[in-house]
Protein backbone atom coordinates (compact mmCIF):
# COMPACT_ATOMS: atom_id res chain seq x y z
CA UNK A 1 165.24 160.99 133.82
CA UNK A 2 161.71 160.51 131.83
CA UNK A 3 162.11 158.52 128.66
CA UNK A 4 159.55 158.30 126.31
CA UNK A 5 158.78 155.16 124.29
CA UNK A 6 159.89 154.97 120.65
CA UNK A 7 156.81 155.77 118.84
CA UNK A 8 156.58 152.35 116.74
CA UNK A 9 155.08 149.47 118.91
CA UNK A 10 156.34 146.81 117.11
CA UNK A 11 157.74 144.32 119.88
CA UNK A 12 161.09 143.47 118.23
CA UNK A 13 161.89 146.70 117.32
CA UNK A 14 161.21 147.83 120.83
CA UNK A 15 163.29 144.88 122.32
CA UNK A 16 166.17 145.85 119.82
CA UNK A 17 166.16 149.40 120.98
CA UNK A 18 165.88 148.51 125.12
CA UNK A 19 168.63 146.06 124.70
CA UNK A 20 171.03 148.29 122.52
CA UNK A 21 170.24 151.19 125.21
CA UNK A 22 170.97 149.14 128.07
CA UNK A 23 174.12 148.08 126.11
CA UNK A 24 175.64 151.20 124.85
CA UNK A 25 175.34 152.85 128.20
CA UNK A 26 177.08 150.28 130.05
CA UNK A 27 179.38 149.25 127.52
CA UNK A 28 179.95 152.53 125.36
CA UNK A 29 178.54 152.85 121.61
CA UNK A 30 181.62 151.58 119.74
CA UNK A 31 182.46 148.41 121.87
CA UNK A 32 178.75 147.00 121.10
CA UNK A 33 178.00 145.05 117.97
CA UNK A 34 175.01 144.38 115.86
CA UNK A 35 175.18 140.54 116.89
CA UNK A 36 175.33 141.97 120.99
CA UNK A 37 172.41 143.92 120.35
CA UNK A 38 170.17 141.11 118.73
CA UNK A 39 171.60 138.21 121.06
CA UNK A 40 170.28 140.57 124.27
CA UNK A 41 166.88 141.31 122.61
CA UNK A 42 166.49 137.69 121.59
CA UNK A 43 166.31 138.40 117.85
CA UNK A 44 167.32 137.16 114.82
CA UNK A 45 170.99 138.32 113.79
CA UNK A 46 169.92 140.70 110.90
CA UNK A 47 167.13 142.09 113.33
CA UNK A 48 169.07 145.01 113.63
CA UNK A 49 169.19 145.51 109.58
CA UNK A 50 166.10 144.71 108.96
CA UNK A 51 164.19 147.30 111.43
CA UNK A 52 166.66 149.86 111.51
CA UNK A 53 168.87 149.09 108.49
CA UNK A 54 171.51 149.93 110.06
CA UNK A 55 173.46 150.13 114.24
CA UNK A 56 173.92 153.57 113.17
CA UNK A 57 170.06 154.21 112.53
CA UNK A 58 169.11 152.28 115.30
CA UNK A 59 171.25 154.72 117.40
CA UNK A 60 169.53 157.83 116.01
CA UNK A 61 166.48 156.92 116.65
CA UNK A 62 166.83 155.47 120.63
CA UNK A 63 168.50 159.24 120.46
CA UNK A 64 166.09 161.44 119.47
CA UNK A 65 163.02 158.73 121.03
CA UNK A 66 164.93 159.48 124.62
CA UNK A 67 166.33 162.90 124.20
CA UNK A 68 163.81 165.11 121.78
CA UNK A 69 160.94 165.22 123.89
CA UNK A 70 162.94 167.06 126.69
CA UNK A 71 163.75 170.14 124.29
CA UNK A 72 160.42 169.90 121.96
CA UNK A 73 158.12 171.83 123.74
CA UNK A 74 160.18 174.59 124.85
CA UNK A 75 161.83 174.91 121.49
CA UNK A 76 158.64 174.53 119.55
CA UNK A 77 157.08 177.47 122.23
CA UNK A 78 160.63 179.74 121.32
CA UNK A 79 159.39 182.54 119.13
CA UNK A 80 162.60 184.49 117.61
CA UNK A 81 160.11 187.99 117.55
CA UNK A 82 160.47 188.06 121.21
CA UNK A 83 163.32 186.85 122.52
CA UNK A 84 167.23 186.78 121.78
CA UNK A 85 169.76 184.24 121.34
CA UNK A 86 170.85 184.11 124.68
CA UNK A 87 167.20 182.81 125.30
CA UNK A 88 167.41 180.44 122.57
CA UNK A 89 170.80 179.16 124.43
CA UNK A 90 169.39 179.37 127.95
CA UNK A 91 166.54 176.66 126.26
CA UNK A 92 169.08 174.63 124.66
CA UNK A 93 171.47 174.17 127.79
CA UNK A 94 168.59 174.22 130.77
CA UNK A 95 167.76 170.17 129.83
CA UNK A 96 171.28 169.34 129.55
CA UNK A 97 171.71 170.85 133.35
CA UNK A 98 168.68 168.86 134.37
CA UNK A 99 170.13 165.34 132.55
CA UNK A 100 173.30 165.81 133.71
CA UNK A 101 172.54 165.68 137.63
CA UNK A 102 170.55 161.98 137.39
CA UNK A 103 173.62 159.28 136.65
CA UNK A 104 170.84 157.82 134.08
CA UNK A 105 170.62 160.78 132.11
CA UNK A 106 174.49 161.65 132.19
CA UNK A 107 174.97 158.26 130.80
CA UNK A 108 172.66 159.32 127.67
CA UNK A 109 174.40 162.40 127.45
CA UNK A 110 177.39 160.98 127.39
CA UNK A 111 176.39 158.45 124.44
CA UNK A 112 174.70 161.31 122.52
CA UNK A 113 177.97 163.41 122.84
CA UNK A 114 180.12 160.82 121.43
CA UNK A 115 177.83 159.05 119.03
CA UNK A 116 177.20 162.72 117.34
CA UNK A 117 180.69 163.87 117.40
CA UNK A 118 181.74 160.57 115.93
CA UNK A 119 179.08 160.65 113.16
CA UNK A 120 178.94 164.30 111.75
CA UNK A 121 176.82 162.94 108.88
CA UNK A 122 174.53 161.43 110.77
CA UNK A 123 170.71 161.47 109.20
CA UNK A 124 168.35 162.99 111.96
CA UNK A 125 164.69 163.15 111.10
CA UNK A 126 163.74 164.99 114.30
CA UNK A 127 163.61 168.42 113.09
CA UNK A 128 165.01 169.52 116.76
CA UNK A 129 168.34 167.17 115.90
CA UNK A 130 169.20 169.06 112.32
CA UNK A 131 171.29 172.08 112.14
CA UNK A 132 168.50 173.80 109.12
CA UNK A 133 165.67 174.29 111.83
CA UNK A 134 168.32 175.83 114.49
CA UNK A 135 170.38 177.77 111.71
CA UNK A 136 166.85 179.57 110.62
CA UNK A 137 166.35 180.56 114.06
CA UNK A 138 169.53 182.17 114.56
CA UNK A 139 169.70 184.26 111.14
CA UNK A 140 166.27 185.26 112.36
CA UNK A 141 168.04 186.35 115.37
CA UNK A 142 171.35 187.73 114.05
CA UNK A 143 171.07 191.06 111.46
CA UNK A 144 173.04 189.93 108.54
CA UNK A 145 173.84 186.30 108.84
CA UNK A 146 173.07 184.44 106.46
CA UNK A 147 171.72 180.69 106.47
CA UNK A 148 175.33 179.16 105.88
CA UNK A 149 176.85 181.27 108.44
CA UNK A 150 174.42 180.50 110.93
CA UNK A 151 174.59 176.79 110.32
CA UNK A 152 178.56 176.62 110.61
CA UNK A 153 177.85 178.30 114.16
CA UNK A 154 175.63 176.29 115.24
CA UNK A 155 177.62 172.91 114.25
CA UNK A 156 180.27 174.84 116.28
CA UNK A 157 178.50 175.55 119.51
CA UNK A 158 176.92 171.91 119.27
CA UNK A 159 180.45 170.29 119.26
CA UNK A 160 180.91 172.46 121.97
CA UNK A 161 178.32 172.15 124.16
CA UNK A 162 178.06 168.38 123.59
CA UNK A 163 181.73 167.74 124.02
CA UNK A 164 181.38 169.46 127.54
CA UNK A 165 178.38 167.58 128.83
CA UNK A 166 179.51 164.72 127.44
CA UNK A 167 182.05 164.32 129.58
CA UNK A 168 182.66 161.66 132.38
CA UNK A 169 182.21 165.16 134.94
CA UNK A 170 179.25 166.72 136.00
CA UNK A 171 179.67 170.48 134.82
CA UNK A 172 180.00 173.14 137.75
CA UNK A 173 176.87 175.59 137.98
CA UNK A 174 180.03 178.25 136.72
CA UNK A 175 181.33 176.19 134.57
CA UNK A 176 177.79 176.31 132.72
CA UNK A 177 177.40 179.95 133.07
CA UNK A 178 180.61 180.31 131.58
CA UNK A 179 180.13 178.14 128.63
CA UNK A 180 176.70 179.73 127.74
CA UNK A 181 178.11 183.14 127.74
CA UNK A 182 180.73 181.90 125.09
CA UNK A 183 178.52 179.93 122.79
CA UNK A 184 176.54 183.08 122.68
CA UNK A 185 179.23 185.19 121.88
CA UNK A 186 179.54 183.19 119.13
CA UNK A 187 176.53 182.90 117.80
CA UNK A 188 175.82 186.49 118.04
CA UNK A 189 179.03 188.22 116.42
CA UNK A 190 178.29 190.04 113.73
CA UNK A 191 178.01 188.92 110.43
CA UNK A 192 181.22 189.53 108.22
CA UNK A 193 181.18 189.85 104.40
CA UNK A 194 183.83 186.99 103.06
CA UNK A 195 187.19 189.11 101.51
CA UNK A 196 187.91 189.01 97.89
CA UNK A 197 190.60 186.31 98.92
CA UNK A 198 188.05 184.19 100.20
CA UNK A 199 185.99 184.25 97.70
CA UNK A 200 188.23 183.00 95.31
């Protein structure tokens, strides 16, 4: 699997990121600590606070450094005027097919799955990795759905999608044609006005 370089060249910040990657994927996100991560990149034991502020951050960004450049160019290319949402899925689930048949990759995938399902709140700066740029797409898409709606799907068919390739299992060709046909069923039902009741 192709992994780009984090774009800041600062050696220990590079060192802290190859050591917690080669950590987390053998070891698993939650069994590594800040102390692991510095000890294996040879740094001082707040290294990890100081670059990153936080194991959390440091996380994100090894995320979206490895990950985001797989999906940027097609998603950046998707133009809602001509297509439909089961293109915008096709886009979305063709990389995680491609990951998920190198061991390498399904080992990131698996990390990004749980790491993001653990940490709902977690502060992405890649534009690809927050719900408002996907949620904007998809009321493009949908007649009547509003920005809300559209983001409350999306978190949906994330949890979804990343809970399934996240798995320990390599996903069946029909077991992927079967979950893209869902999450676009969901993400294109119609928009429904909230009852009174809800409202309230």
């Amino acid at each position: 699997m192709p992994a780009s370089s984090p774009s800041n060249t600062n050696p220990t910040r590079t060192a802290l990121l190859s050591a917690a990657e080669t950590l987390f994927l053998a070891e698993g996100y939650d069994a590594v600590s800040v102390r692991a991560i510095c000890a294996a990149a040879k740094a001082n034991p707040a290294a990890v606070h100081y670059h990153f502020g936080s194991k959390d951050q440091l996380t994100i960004e090894l995320l979206q450094a490895r990950l985001a450049p797989i999906w940027a160019e097609a998603l950046d290319r998707f133009d809602p005027e001509f297509s439909d949402v089961r293109d915008l899925v096709d886009v979305v689930l063709r990389p995680f097919v491609e990951i998920q048949n190198d061991p390498h990759g399904r080992l990131h995938l698996r990390l990004l799955g749980r790491f993001v399902l653990g940490h709902p709140d977690a502060t992405w700066t890649d534009p690809w990795f927050r719900l408002d740029r996907w949620s904007g797409v998809l009321a493009t898409l949908v007649p009547g759905l509003s920005a809300d709606d559209a983001r409350r799907r999306w978190a949906l068919a994330f949890q979804l999608i990343l809970a399934r390739f996240g798995d320990d299992r390599r996903l069946s060709a029909s077991a992927v044609h079967a979950l893209s046909d869902f999450v676009v069923a969901g993400l294109c039902a119609p928009a429904t006005q909230p009852t009174e009741q809800e409202n309230e």
